[in-house]
C-alpha atoms as a PDB file:
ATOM      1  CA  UNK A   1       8.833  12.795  -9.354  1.00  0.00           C
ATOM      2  CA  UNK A   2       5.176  13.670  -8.411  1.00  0.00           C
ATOM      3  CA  UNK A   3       2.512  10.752  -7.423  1.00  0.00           C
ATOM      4  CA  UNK A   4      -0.267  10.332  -9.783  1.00  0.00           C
ATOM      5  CA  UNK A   5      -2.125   8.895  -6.728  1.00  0.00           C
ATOM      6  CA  UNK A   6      -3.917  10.562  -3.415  1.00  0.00           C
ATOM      7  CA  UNK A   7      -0.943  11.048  -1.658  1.00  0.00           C
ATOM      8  CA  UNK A   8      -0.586  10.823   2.880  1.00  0.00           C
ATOM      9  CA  UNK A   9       2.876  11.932   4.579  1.00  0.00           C
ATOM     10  CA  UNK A  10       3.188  10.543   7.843  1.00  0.00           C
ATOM     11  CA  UNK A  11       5.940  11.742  10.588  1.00  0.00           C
ATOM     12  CA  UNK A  12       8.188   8.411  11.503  1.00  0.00           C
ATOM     13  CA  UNK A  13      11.251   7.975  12.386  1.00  0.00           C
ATOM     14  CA  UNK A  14      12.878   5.264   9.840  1.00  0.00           C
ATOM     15  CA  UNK A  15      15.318   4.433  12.112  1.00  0.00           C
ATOM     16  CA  UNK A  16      13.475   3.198  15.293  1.00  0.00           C
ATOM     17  CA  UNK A  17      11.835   0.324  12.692  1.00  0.00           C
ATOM     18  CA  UNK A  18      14.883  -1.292  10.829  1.00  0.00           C
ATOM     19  CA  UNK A  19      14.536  -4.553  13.019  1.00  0.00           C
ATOM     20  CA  UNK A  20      10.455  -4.969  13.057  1.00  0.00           C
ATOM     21  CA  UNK A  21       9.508  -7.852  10.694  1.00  0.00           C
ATOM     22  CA  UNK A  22       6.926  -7.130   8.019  1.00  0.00           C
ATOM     23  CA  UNK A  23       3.599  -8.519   8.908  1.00  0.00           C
ATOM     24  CA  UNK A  24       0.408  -9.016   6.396  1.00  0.00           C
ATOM     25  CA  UNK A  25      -2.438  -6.991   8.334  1.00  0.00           C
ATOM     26  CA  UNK A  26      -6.137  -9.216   7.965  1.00  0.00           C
ATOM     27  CA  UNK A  27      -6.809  -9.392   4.562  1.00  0.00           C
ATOM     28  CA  UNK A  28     -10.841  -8.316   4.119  1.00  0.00           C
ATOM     29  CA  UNK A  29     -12.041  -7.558   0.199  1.00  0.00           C
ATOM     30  CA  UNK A  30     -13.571  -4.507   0.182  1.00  0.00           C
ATOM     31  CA  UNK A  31     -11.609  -2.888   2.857  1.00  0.00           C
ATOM     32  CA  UNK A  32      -9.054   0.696   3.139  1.00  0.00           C
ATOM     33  CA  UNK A  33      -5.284  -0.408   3.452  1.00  0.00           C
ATOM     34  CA  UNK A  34      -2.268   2.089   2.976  1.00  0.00           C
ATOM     35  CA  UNK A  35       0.827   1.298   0.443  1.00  0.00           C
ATOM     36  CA  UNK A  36       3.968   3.115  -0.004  1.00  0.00           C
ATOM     37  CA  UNK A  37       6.375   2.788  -2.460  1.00  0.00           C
ATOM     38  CA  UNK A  38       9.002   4.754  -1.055  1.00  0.00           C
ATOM     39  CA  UNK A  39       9.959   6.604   1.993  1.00  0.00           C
ATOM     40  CA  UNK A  40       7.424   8.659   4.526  1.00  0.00           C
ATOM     41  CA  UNK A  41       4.426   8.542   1.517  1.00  0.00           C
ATOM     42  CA  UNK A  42       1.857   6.375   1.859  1.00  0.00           C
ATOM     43  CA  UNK A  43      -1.217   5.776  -0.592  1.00  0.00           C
ATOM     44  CA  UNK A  44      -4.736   4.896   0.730  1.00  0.00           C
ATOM     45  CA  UNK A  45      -6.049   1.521  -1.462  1.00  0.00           C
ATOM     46  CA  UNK A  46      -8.858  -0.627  -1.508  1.00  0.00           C
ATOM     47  CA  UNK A  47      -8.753  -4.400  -1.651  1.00  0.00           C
ATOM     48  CA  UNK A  48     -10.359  -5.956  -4.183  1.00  0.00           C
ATOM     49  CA  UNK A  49      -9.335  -9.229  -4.434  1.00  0.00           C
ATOM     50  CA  UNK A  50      -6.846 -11.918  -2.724  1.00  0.00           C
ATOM     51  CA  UNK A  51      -4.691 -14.167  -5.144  1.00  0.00           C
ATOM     52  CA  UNK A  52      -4.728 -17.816  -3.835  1.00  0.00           C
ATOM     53  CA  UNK A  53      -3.442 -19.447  -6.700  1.00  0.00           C
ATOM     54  CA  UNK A  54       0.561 -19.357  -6.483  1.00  0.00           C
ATOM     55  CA  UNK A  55       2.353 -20.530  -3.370  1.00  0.00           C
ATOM     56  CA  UNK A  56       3.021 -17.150  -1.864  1.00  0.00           C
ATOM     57  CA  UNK A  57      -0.682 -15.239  -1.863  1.00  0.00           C
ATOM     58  CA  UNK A  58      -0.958 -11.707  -3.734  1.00  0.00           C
ATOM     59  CA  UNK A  59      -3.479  -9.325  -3.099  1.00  0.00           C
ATOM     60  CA  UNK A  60      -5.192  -6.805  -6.100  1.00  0.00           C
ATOM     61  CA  UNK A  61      -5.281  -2.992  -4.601  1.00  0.00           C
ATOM     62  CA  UNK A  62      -7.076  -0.173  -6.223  1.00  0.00           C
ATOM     63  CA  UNK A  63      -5.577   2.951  -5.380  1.00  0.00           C
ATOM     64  CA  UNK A  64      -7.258   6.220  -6.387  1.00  0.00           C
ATOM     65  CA  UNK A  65      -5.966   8.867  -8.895  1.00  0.00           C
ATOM     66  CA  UNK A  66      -5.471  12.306  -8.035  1.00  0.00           C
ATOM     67  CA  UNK A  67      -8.433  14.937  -8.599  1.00  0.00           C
ATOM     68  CA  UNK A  68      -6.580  16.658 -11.556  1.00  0.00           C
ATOM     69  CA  UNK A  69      -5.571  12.966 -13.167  1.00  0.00           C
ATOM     70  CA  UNK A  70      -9.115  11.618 -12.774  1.00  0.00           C
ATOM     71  CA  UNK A  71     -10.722  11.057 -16.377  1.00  0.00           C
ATOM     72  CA  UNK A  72     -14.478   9.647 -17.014  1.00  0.00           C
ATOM     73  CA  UNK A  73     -13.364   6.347 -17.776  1.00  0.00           C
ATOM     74  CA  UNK A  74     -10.738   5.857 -14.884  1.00  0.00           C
ATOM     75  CA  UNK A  75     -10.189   7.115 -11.226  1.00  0.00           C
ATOM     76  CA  UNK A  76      -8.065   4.687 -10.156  1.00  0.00           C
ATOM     77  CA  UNK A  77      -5.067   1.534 -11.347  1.00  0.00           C
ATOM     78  CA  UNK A  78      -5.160  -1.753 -10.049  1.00  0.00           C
ATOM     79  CA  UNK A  79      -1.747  -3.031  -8.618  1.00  0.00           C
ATOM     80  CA  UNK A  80      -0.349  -6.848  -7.365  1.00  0.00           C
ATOM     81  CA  UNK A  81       1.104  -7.183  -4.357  1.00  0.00           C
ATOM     82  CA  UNK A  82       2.257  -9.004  -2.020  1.00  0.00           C
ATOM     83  CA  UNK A  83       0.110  -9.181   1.502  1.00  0.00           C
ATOM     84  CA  UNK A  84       3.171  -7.510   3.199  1.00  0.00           C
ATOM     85  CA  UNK A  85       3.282  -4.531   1.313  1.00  0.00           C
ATOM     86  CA  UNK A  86      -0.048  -3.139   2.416  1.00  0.00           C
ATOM     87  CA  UNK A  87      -0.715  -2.130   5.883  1.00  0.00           C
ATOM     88  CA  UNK A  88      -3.977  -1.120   8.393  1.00  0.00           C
ATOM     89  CA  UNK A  89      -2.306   2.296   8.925  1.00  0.00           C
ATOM     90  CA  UNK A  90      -0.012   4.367   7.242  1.00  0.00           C
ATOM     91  CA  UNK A  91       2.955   3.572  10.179  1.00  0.00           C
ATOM     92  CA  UNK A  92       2.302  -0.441   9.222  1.00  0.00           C
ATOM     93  CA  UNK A  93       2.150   0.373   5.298  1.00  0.00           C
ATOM     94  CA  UNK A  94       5.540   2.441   6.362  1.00  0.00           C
ATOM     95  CA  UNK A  95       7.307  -0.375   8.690  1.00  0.00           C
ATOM     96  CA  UNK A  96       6.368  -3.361   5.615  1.00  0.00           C
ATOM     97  CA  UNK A  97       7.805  -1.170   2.543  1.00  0.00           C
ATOM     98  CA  UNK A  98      10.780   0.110   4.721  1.00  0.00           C
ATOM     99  CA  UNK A  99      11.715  -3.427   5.994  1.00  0.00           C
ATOM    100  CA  UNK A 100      11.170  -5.360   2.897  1.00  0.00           C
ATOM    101  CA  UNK A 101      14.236  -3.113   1.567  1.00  0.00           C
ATOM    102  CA  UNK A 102      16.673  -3.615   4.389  1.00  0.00           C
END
């Protein structure tokens, strides 16, 4: 299935990070952060808010739509996540989704 989102593959080897523990990268609103959702793709997203409220804090990304999706009214969808799903870097967005799963 094809992303509806600006799209980054990265080259890493899946293997050499199965025992690295997730870690949240420094959490700054307004800042660029990576997410993937599955495998060697990762999405650039922007931070827009951090979710204090529950005992385990979320974080609100915005990631961008693709040119060709892009309408007037929206470029982008808000997501929730967790601050161990995003990463600084594509590799650290990589190493969080791929360890969460193992």
């Amino acid at each position: 299935m094809a992303s509806q989102f600006k799209t980054l593959k990265t080259e890493i080897d899946l293997r050499k990070i199965k025992n690295q523990t997730p870690k949240a990268p420094e959490l700054i609103v307004g800042d660029q952060y990576f997410v993937s959702f599955s495998g060697k793709t990762v999405h650039p997203c922007k931070l827009i808010k951090i979710n204090t409220e529950f005992e385990r804090v979320s974080i609100d990304v915005e990631i961008e739509l693709k040119d060709k999706l892009k309408s007037t009214e929206k470029t982008s969808l808000t997501y929730t996540l967790f601050t161990t799903e995003i990463g600084k870097t594509p590799v650290e967005a990589i190493i969080n989704q791929s360890v969460k799963g193992m």
